[in-house]
Protein backbone atom coordinates (compact mmCIF):
# COMPACT_ATOMS: atom_id res chain seq x y z
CA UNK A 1 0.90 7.68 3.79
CA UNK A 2 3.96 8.43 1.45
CA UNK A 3 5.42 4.90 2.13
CA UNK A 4 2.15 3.44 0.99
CA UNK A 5 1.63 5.58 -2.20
CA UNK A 6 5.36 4.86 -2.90
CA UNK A 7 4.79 0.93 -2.03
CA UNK A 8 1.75 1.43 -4.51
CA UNK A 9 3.86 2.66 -7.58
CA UNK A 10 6.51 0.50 -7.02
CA UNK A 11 3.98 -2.50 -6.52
CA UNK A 12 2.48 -1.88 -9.48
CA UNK A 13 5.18 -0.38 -12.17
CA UNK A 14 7.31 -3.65 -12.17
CA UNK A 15 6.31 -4.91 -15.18
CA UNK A 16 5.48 -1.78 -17.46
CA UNK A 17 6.24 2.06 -16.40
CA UNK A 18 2.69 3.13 -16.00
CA UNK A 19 1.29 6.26 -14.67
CA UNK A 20 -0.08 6.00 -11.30
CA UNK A 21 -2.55 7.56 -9.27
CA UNK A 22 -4.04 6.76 -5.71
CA UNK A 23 -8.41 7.56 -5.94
CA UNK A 24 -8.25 6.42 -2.64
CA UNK A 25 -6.96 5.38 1.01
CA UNK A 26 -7.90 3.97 3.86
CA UNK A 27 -5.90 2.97 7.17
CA UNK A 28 -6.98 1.02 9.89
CA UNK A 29 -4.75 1.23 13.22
CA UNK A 30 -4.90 -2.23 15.44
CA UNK A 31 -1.60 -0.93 17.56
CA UNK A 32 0.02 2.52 18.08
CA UNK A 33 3.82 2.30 17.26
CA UNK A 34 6.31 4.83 18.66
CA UNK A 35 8.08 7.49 16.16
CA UNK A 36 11.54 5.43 15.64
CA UNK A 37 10.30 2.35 15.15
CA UNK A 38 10.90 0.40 11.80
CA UNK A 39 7.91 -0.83 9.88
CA UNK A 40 7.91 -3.36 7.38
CA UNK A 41 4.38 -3.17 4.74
CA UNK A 42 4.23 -5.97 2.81
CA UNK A 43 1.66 -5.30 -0.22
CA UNK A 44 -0.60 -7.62 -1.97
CA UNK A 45 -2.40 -6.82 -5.06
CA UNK A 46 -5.74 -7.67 -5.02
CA UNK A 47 -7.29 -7.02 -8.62
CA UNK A 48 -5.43 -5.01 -11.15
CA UNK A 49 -7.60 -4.47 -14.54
CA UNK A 50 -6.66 -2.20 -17.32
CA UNK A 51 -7.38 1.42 -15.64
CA UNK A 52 -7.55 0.37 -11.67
CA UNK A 53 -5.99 -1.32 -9.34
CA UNK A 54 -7.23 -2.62 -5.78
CA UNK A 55 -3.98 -3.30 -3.24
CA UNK A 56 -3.84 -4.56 0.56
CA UNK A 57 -1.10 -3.37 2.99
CA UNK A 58 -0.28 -5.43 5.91
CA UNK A 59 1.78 -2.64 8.02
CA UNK A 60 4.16 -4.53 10.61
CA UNK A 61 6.31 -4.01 13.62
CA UNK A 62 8.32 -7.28 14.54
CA UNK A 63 6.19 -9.60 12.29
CA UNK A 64 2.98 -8.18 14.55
CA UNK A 65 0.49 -6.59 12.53
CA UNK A 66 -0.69 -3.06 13.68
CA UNK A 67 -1.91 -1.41 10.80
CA UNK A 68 -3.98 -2.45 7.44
CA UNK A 69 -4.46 -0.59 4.64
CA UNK A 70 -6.46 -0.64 1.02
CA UNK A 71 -5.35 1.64 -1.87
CA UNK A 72 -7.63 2.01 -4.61
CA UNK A 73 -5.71 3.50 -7.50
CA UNK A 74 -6.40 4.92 -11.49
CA UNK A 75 -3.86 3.54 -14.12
CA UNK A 76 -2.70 5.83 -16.94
């Protein structure tokens, strides 16, 4: 959950340092994955207006998609 809320502020502070914070997250597990495996999470952002954002995680292991996960976040 770190990695995501970090994926979300970096996602979203690359074109103006902004204040960030995550209202809300949800995860949904398609595969278990084992403790030293390396993930990859590619983000997407999905609508961004003036005071929220809506983002989409695509959480992979080998280019196979395990996880996916929406962030719904406030913008200061």
């Amino acid at each position: 959950m770190e990695a995501l809320h970090a994926s979300t502020n970096r996602q979203l502070t690359k074109k103006s340092p902004k204040s960030i914070i995550v209202e809300e997250l949800s995860i949904h597990f398609l595969q278990v994955a084992q403790i030293d495996d390396i993930l990859r999470i590619r983000p997407k952002v999905i609508s961004e207006k003036r005071r929220s954002a809506l983002l989409d995680f695509d959480i992979c292991l080998d280019d196979q998609q395990i996880a996916k996960a929406k962030v719904t976040s406030q913008i200061n």
